[in-house]
N, C-alpha and C. Protein backbone atom coordinates (compact mmCIF):
# COMPACT_ATOMS: atom_id res chain seq x y z
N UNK A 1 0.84 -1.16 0.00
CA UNK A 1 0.00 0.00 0.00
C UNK A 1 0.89 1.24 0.00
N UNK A 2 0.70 2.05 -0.77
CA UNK A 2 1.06 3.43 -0.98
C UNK A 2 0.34 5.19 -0.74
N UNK A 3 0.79 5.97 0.14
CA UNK A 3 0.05 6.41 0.05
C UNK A 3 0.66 8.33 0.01
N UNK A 4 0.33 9.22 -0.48
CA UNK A 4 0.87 10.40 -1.21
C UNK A 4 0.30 11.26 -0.85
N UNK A 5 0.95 12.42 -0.02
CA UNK A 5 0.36 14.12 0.49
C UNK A 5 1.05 14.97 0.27
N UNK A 6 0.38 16.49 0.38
CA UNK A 6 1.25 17.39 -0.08
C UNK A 6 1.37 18.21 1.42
N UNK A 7 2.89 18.72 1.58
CA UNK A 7 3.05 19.26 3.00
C UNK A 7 2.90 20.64 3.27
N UNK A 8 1.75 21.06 4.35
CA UNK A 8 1.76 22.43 4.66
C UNK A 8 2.62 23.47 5.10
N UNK A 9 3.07 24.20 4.40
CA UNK A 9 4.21 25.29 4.93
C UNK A 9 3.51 26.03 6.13
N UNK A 10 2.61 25.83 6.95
CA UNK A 10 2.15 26.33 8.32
C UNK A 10 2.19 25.32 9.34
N UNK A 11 2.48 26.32 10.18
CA UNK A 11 2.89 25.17 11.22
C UNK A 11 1.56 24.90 12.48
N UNK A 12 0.57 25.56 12.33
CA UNK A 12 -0.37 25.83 12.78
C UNK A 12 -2.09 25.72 12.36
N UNK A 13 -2.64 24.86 11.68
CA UNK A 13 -3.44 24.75 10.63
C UNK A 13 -4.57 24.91 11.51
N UNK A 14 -5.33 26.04 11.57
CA UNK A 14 -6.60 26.25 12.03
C UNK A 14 -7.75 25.74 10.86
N UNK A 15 -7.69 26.12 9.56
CA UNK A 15 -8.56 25.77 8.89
C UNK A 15 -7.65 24.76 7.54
N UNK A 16 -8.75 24.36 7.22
CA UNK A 16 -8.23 22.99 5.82
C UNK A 16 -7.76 24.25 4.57
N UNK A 17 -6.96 23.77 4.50
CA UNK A 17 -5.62 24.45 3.30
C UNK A 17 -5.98 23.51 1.68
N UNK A 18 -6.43 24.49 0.59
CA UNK A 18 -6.26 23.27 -0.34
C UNK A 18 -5.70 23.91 -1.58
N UNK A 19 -5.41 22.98 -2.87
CA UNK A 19 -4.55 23.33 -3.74
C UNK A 19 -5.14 22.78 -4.85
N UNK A 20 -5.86 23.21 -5.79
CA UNK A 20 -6.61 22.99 -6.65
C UNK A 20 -7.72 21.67 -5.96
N UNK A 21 -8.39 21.72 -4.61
CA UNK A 21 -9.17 20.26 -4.31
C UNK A 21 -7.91 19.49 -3.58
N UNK A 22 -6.94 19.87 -3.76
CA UNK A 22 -6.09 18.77 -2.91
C UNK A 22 -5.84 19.08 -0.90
N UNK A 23 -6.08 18.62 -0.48
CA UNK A 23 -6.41 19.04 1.01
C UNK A 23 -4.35 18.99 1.40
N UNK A 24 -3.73 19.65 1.88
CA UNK A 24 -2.95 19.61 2.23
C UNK A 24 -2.31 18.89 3.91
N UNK A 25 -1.33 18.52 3.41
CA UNK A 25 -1.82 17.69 5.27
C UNK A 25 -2.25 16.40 5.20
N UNK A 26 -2.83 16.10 4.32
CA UNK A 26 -4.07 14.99 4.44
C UNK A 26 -3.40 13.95 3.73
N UNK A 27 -3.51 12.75 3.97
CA UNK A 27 -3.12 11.67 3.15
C UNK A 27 -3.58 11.12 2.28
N UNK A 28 -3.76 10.14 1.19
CA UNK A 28 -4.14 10.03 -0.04
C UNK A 28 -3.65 8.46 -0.38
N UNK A 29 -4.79 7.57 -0.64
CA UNK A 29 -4.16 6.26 -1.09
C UNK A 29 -4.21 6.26 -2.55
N UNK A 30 -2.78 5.65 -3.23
CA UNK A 30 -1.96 5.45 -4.55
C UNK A 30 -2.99 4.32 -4.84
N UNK A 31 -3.76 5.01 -6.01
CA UNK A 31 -4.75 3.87 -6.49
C UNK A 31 -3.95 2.95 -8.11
N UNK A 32 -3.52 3.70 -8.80
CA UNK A 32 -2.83 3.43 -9.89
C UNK A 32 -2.09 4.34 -10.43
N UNK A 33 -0.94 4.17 -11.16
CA UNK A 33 -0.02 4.69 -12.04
C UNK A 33 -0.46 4.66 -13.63
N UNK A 34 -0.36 5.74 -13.94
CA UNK A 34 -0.45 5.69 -15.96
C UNK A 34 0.45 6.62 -16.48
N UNK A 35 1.60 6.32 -17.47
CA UNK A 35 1.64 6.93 -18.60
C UNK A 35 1.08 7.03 -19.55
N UNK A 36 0.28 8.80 -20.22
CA UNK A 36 -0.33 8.66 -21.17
C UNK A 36 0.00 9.40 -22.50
N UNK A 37 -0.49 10.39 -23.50
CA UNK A 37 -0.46 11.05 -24.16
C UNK A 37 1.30 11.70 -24.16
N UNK A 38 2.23 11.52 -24.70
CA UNK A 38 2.68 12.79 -24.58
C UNK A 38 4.35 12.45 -23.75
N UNK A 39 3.99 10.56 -22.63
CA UNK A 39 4.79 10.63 -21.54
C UNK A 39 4.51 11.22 -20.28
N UNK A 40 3.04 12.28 -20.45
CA UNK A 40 2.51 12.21 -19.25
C UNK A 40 2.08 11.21 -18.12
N UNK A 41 2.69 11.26 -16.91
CA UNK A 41 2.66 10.40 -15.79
C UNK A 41 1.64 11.14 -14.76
N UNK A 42 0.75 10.04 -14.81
CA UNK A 42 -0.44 10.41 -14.35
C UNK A 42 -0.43 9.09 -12.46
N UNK A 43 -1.20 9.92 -11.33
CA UNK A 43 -1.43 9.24 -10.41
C UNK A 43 -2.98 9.19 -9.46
N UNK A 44 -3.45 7.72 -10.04
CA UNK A 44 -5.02 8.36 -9.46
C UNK A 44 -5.18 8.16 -8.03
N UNK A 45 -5.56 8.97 -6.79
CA UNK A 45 -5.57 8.89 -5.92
C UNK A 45 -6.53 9.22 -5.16
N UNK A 46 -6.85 8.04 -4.11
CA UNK A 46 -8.17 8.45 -3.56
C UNK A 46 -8.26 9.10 -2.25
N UNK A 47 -8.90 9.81 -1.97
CA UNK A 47 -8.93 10.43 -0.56
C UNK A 47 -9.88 9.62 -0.34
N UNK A 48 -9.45 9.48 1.51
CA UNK A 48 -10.28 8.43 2.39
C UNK A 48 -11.24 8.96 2.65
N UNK A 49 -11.21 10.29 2.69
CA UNK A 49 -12.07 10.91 3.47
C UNK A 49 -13.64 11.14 2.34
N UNK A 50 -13.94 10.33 1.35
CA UNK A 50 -14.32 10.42 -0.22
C UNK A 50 -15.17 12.50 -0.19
N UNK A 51 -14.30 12.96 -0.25
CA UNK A 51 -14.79 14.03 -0.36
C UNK A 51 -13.65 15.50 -1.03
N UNK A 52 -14.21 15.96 -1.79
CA UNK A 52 -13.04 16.91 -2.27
C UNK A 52 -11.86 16.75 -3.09
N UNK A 53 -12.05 16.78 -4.18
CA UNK A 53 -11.38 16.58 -5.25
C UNK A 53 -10.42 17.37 -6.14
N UNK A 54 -9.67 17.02 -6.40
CA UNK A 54 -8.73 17.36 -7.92
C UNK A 54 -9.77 17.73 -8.66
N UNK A 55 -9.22 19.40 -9.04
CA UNK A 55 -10.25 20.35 -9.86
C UNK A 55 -9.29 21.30 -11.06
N UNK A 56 -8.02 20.41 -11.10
CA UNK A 56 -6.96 21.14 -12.12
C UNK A 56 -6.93 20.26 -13.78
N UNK A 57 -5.69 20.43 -14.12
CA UNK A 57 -5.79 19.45 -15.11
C UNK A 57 -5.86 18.02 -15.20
N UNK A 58 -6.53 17.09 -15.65
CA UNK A 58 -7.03 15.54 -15.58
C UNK A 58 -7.63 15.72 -14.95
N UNK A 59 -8.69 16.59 -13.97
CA UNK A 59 -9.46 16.30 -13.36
C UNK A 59 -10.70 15.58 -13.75
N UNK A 60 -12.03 15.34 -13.25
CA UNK A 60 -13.25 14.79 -14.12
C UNK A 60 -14.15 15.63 -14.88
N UNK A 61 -13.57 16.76 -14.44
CA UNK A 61 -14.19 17.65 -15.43
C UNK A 61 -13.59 18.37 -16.42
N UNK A 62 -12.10 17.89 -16.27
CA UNK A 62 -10.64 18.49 -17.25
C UNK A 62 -12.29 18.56 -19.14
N UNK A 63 -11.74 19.24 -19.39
CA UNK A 63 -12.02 19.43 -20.86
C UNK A 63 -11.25 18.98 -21.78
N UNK A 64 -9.87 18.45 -22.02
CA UNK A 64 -9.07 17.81 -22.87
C UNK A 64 -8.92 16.77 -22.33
N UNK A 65 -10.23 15.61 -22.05
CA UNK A 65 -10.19 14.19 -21.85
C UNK A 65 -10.62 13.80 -23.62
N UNK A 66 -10.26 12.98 -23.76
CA UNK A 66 -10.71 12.29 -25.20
C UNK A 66 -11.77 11.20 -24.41
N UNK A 67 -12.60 10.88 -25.26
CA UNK A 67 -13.61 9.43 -24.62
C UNK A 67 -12.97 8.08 -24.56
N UNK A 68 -11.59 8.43 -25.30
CA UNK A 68 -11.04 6.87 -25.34
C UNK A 68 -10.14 6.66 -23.98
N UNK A 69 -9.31 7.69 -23.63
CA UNK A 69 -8.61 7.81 -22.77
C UNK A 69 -9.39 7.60 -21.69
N UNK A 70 -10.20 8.77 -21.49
CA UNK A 70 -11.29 8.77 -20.34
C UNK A 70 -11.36 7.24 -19.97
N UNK A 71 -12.41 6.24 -20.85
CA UNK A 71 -12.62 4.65 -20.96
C UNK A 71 -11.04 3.85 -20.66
N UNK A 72 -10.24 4.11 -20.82
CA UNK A 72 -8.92 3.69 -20.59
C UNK A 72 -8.65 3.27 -19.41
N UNK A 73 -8.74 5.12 -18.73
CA UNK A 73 -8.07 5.05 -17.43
C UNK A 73 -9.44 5.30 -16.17
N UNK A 74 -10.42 4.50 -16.96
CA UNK A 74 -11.93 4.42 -16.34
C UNK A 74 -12.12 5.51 -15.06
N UNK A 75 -12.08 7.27 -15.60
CA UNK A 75 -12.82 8.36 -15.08
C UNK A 75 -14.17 8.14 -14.64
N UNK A 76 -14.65 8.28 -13.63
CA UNK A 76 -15.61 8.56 -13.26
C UNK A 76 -15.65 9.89 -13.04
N UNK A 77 -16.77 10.54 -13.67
CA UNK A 77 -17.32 11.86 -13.16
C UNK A 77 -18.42 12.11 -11.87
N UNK A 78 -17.85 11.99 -10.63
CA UNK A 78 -18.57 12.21 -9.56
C UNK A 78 -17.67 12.70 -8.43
N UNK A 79 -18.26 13.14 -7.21
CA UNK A 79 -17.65 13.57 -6.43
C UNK A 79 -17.61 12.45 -5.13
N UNK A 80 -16.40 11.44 -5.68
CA UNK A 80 -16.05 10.82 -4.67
C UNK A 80 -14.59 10.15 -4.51
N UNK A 81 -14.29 11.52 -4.38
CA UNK A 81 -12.92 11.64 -3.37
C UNK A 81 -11.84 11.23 -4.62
């Protein structure tokens, strides 16, 4: 099991810190690895907490998904985590 966060430069976190949907602080289980298009290295990762999502590029609502890719790397468009 693998699991991937991004670290808060405060040392004091009164409220949840986030970065495009990514909760900082917070941990994240390594669901799969893909290289796609390009040599892009892609990492899908689920928050435990199923809430709050990746809202940058590849996200589920990214606009430069193709339908094949999408079906590939089986996107779901919903909000769970």
């Amino acid at each position: 099991m693998l699991s991937a966060s991004i670290k808060s430069t405060k040392k004091n976190q009164e409220k949840i810190e986030k970065i495009d949907g990514v909760i900082l602080s917070h941990a994240y289980t390594l669901i799969s690895a893909h290289t796609v298009m390009n040599g892009v290295k892609l990492l899908k990762l689920r928050n435990p907490w199923g809430k709050d999502e990746w809202t940058g590029a590849w996200s589920d609502k990214w606009t430069g998904w193709t339908p094949e890719l999408k079906r590939e790397l089986k996107v779901v468009d919903s909000d769970d985590g």
